[in-house]
C-alpha atoms as a PDB file:
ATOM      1  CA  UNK A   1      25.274   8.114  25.320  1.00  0.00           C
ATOM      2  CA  UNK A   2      22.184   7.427  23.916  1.00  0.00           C
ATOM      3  CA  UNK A   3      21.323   3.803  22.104  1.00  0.00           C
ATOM      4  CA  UNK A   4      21.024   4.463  18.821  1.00  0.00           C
ATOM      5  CA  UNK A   5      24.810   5.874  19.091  1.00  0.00           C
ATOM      6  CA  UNK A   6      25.615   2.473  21.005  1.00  0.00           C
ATOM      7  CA  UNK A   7      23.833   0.363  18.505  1.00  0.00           C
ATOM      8  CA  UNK A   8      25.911   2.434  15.516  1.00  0.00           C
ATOM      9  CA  UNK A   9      29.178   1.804  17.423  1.00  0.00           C
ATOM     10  CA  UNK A  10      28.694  -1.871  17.800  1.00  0.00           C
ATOM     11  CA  UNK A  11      28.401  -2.095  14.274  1.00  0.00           C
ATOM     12  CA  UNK A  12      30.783   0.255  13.323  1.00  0.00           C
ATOM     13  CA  UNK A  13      33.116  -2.680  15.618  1.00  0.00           C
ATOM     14  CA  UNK A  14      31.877  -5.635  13.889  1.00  0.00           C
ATOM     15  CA  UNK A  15      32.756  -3.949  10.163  1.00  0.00           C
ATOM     16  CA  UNK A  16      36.279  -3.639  11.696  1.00  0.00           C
ATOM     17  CA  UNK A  17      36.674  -7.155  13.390  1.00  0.00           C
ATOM     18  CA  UNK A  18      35.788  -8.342   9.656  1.00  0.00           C
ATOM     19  CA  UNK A  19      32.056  -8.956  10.015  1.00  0.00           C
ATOM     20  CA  UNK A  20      29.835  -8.480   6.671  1.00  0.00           C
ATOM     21  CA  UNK A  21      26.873  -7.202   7.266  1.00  0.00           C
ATOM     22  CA  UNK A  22      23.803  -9.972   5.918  1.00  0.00           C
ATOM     23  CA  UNK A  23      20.709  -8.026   6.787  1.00  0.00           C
ATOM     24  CA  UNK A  24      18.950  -5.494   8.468  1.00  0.00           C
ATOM     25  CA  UNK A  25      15.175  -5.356   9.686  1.00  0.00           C
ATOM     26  CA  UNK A  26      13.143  -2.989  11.617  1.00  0.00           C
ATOM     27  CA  UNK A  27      11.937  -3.759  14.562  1.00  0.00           C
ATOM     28  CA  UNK A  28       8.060  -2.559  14.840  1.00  0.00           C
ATOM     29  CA  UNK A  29       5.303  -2.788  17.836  1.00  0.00           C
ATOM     30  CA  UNK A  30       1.386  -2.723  17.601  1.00  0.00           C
ATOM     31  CA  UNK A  31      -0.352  -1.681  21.095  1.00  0.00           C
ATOM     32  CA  UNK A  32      -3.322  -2.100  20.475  1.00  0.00           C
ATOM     33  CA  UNK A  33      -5.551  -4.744  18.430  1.00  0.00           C
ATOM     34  CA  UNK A  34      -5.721  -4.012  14.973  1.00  0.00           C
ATOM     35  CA  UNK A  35      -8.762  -4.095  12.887  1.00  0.00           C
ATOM     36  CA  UNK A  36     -10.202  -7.010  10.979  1.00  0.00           C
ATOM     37  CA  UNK A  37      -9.483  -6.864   7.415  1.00  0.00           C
ATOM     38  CA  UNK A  38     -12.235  -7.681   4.840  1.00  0.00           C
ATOM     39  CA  UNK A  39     -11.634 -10.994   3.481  1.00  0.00           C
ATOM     40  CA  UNK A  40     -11.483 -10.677  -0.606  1.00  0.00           C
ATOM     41  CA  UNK A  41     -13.528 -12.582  -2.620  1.00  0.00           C
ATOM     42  CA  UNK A  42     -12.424 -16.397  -3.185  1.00  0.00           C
ATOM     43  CA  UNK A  43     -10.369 -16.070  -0.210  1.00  0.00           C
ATOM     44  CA  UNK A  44     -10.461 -18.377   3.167  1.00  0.00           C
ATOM     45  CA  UNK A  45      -8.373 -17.498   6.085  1.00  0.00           C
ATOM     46  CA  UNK A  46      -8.252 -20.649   7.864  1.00  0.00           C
ATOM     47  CA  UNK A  47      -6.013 -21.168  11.024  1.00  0.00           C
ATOM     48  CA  UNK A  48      -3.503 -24.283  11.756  1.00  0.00           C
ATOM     49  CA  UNK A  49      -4.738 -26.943  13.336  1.00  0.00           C
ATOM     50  CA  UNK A  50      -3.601 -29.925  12.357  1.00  0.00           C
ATOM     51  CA  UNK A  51      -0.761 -31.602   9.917  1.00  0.00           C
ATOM     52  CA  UNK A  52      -2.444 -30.595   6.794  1.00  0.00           C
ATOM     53  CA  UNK A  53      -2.621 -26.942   7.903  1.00  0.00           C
ATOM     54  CA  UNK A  54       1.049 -27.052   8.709  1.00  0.00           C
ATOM     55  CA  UNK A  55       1.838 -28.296   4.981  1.00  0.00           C
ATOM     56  CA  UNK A  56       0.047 -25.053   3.571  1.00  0.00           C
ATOM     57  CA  UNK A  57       2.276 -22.929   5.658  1.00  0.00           C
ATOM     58  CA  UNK A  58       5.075 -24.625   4.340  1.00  0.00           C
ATOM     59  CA  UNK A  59       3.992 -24.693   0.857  1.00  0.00           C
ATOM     60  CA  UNK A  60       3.803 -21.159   0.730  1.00  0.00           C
ATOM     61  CA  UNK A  61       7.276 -20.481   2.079  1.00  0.00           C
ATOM     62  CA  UNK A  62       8.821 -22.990   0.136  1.00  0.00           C
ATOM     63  CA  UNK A  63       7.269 -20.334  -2.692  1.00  0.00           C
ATOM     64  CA  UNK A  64       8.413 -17.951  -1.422  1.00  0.00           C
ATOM     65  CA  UNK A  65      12.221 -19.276  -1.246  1.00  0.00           C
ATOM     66  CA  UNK A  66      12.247 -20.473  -4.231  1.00  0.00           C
ATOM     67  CA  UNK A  67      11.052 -17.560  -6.030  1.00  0.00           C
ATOM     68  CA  UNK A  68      13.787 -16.150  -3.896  1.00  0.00           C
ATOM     69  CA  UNK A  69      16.312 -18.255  -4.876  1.00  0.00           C
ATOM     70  CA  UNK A  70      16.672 -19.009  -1.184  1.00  0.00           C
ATOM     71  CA  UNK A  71      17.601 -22.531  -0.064  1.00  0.00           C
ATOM     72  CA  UNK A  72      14.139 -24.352   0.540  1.00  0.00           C
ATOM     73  CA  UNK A  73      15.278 -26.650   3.182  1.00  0.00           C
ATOM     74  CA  UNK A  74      15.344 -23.597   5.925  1.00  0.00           C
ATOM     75  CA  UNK A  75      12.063 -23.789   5.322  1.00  0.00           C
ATOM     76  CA  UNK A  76      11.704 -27.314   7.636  1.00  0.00           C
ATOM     77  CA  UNK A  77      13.531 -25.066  10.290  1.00  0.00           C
ATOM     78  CA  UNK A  78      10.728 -22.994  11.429  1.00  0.00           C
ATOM     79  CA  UNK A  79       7.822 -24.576   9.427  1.00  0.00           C
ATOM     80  CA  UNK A  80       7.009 -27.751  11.234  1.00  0.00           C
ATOM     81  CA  UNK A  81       4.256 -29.627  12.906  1.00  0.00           C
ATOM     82  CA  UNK A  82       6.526 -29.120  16.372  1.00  0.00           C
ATOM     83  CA  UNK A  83       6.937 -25.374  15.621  1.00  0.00           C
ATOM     84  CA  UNK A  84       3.697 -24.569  14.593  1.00  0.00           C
ATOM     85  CA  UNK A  85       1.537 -26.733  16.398  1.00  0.00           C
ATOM     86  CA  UNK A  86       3.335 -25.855  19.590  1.00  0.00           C
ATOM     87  CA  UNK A  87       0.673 -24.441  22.437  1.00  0.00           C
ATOM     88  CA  UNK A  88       2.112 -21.058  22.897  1.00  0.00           C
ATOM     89  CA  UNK A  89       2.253 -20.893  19.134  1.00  0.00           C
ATOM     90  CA  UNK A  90      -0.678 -19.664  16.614  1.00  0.00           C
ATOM     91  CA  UNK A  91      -0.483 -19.488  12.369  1.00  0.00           C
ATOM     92  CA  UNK A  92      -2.771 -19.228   9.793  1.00  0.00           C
ATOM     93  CA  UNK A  93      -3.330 -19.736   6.016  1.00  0.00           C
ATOM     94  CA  UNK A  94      -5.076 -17.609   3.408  1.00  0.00           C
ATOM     95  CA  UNK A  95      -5.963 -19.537   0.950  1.00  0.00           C
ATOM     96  CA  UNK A  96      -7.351 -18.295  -2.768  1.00  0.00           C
ATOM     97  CA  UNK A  97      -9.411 -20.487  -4.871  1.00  0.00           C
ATOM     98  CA  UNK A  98      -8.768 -23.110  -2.417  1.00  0.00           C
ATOM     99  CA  UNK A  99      -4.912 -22.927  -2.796  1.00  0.00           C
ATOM    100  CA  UNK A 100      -2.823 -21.699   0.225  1.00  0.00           C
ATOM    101  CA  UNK A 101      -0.822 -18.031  -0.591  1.00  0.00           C
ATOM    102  CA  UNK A 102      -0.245 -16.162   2.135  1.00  0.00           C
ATOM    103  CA  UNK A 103       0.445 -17.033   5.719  1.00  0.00           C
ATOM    104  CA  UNK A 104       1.472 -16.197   9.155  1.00  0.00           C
ATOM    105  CA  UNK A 105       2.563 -17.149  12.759  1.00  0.00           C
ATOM    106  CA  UNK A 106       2.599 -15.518  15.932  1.00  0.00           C
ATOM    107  CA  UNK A 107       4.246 -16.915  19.407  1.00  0.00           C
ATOM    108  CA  UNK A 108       2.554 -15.853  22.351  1.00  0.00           C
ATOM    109  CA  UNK A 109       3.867 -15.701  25.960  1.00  0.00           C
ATOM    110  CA  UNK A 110       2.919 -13.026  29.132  1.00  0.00           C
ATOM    111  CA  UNK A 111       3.016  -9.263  28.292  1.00  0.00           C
ATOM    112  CA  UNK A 112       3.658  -9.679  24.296  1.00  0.00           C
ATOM    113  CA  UNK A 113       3.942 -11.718  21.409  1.00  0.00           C
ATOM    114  CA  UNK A 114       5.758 -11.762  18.189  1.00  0.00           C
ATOM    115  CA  UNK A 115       4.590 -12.370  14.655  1.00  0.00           C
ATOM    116  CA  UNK A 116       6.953 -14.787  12.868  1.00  0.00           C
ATOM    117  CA  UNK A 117       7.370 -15.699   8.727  1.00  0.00           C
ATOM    118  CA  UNK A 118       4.898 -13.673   6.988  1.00  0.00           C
ATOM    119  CA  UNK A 119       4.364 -15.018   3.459  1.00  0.00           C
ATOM    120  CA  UNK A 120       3.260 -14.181   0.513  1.00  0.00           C
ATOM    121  CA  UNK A 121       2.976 -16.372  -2.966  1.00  0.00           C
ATOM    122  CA  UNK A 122       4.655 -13.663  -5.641  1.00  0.00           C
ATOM    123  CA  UNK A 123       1.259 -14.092  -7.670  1.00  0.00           C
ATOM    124  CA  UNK A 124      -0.777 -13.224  -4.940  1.00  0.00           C
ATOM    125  CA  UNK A 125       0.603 -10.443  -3.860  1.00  0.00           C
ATOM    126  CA  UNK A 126      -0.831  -6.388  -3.983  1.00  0.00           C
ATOM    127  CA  UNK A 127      -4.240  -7.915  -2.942  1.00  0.00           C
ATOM    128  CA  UNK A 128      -3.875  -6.932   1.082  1.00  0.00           C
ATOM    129  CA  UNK A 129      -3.509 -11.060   1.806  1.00  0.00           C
ATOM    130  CA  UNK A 130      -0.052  -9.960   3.645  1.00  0.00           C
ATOM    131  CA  UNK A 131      -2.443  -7.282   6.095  1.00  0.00           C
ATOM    132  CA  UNK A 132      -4.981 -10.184   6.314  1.00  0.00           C
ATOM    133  CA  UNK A 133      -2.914 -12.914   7.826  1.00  0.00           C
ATOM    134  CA  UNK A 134      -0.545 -10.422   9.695  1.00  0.00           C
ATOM    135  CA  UNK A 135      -3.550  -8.576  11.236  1.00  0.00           C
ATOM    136  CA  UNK A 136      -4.974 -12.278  12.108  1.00  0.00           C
ATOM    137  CA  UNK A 137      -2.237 -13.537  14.162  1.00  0.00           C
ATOM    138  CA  UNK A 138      -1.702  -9.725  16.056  1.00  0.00           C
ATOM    139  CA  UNK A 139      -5.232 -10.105  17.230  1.00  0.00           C
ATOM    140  CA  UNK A 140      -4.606 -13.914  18.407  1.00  0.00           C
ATOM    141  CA  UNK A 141      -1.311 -12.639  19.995  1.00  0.00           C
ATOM    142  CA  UNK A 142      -4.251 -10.094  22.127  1.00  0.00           C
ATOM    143  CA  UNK A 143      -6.261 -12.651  22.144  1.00  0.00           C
ATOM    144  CA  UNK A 144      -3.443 -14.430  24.508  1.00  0.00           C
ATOM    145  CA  UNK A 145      -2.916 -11.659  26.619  1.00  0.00           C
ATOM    146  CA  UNK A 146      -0.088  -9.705  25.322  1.00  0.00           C
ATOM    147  CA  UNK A 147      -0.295  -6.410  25.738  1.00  0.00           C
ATOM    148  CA  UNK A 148       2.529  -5.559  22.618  1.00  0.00           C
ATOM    149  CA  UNK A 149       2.734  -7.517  19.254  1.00  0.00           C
ATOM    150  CA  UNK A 150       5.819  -6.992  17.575  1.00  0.00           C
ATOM    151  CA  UNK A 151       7.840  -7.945  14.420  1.00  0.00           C
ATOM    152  CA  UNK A 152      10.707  -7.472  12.723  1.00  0.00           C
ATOM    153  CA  UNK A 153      10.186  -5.833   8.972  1.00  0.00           C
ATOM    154  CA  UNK A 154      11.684  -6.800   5.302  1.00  0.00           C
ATOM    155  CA  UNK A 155      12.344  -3.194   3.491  1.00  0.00           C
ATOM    156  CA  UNK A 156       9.054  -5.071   1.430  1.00  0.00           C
ATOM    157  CA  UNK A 157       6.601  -5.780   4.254  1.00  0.00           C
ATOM    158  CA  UNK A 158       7.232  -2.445   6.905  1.00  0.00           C
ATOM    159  CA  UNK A 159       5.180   0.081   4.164  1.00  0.00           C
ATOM    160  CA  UNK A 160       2.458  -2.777   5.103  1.00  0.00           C
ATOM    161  CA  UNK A 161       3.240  -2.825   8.966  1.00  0.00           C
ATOM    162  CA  UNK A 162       3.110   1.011   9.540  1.00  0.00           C
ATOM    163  CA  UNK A 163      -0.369   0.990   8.203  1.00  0.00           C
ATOM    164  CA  UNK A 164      -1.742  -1.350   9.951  1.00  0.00           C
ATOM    165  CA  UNK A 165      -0.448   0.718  12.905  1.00  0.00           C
ATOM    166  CA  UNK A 166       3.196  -0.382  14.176  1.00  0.00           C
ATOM    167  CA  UNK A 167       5.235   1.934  15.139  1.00  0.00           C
ATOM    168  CA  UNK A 168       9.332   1.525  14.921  1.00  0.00           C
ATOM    169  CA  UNK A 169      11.483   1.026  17.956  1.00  0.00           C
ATOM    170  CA  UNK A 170      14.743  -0.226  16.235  1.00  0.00           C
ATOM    171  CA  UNK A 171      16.604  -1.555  13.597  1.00  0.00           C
ATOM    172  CA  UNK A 172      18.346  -4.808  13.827  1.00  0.00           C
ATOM    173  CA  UNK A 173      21.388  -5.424  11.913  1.00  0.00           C
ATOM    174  CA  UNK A 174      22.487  -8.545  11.256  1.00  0.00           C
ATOM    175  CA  UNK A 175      25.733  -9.715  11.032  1.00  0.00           C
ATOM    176  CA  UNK A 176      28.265 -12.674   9.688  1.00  0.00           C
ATOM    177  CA  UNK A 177      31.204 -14.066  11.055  1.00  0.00           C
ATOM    178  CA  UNK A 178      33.522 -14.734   8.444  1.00  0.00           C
ATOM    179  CA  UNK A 179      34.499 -18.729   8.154  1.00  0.00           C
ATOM    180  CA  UNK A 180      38.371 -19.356   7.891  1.00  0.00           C
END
């Protein structure tokens, strides 16, 4: 039995034990360093170093969220000075104009890394910021020895992804358990 069949099966399960499915995401892998990306005009790709740094990051997910109508305070979950600052941990910060739009994190460790909460500001987007700060952190995540980068993908961001060079090798689906 092969393990896409496996992977169907276990979800075909958790739709019968009453679990909703909340998301899926495609799991992608870059081998090999990818390219530098021009830097447009007005922009400054600037990586986090310190508290302020950290407070971009944040401001542009708490954008993001709330452009998403997503609850803002998830945002202190993943997007602090403990998280980001962390030493096997690397982000960085496009800024336009001087104020922070896009953004990025990748967490390093042995034979790969993974690239974390890739932003964009909804105004900035379509201007290659999302390839800019993604592409940044992959080559850090090199940079640190891994040998494979991965990510998972947003339907909106794996168009981006595939050409900057990662390749597919699953799909996550995620799941929720309902609360009685």
């Amino acid at each position: 039995m092969d393990e896409l069949h496996l992977a169907n099966d276990l979800a075909a399960q958790a739709r019968t034990e009453g679990l909703q499915l909340q998301s899926t995401a495609l799991g992608m892998a870059l081998h090999t360093p990818p390219p530098a990306s021009a830097v447009p005009p007005e922009t400054e790709l600037v990586q986090v170093m310190d508290r302020s740094g950290v407070d971009e990051f944040v401001a542009v997910h708490r954008s993001v969220f709330r452009d998403g109508r997503r609850d803002v305070g998830a945002v202190d979950h993943f997007a602090s000075p403990g998280a980001l600052l962390a030493p096997n941990v690397a982000a960085v910060v496009a800024r336009v104009n001087g104020t922070p739009v896009s953004c990025a994190m990748v967490i390093h460790g042995g034979p790969a890394a993974g690239v974390y909460w890739v932003a964009t500001a909804a105004a900035a987007r379509n201007r290659g910021l999302g390839t800019l700060v993604t592409g940044a952190v992959a080559r850090m995540g090199f940079d640190y020895g891994a040998d494979v980068v991965v990510l998972q993908a947003t339907e909106l961001g794996a168009p981006v992804y595939r050409r900057m060079g990662f390749v597919p090798f699953t799909d996550y689906q995620r799941f929720l358990v309902p609360w009685e």
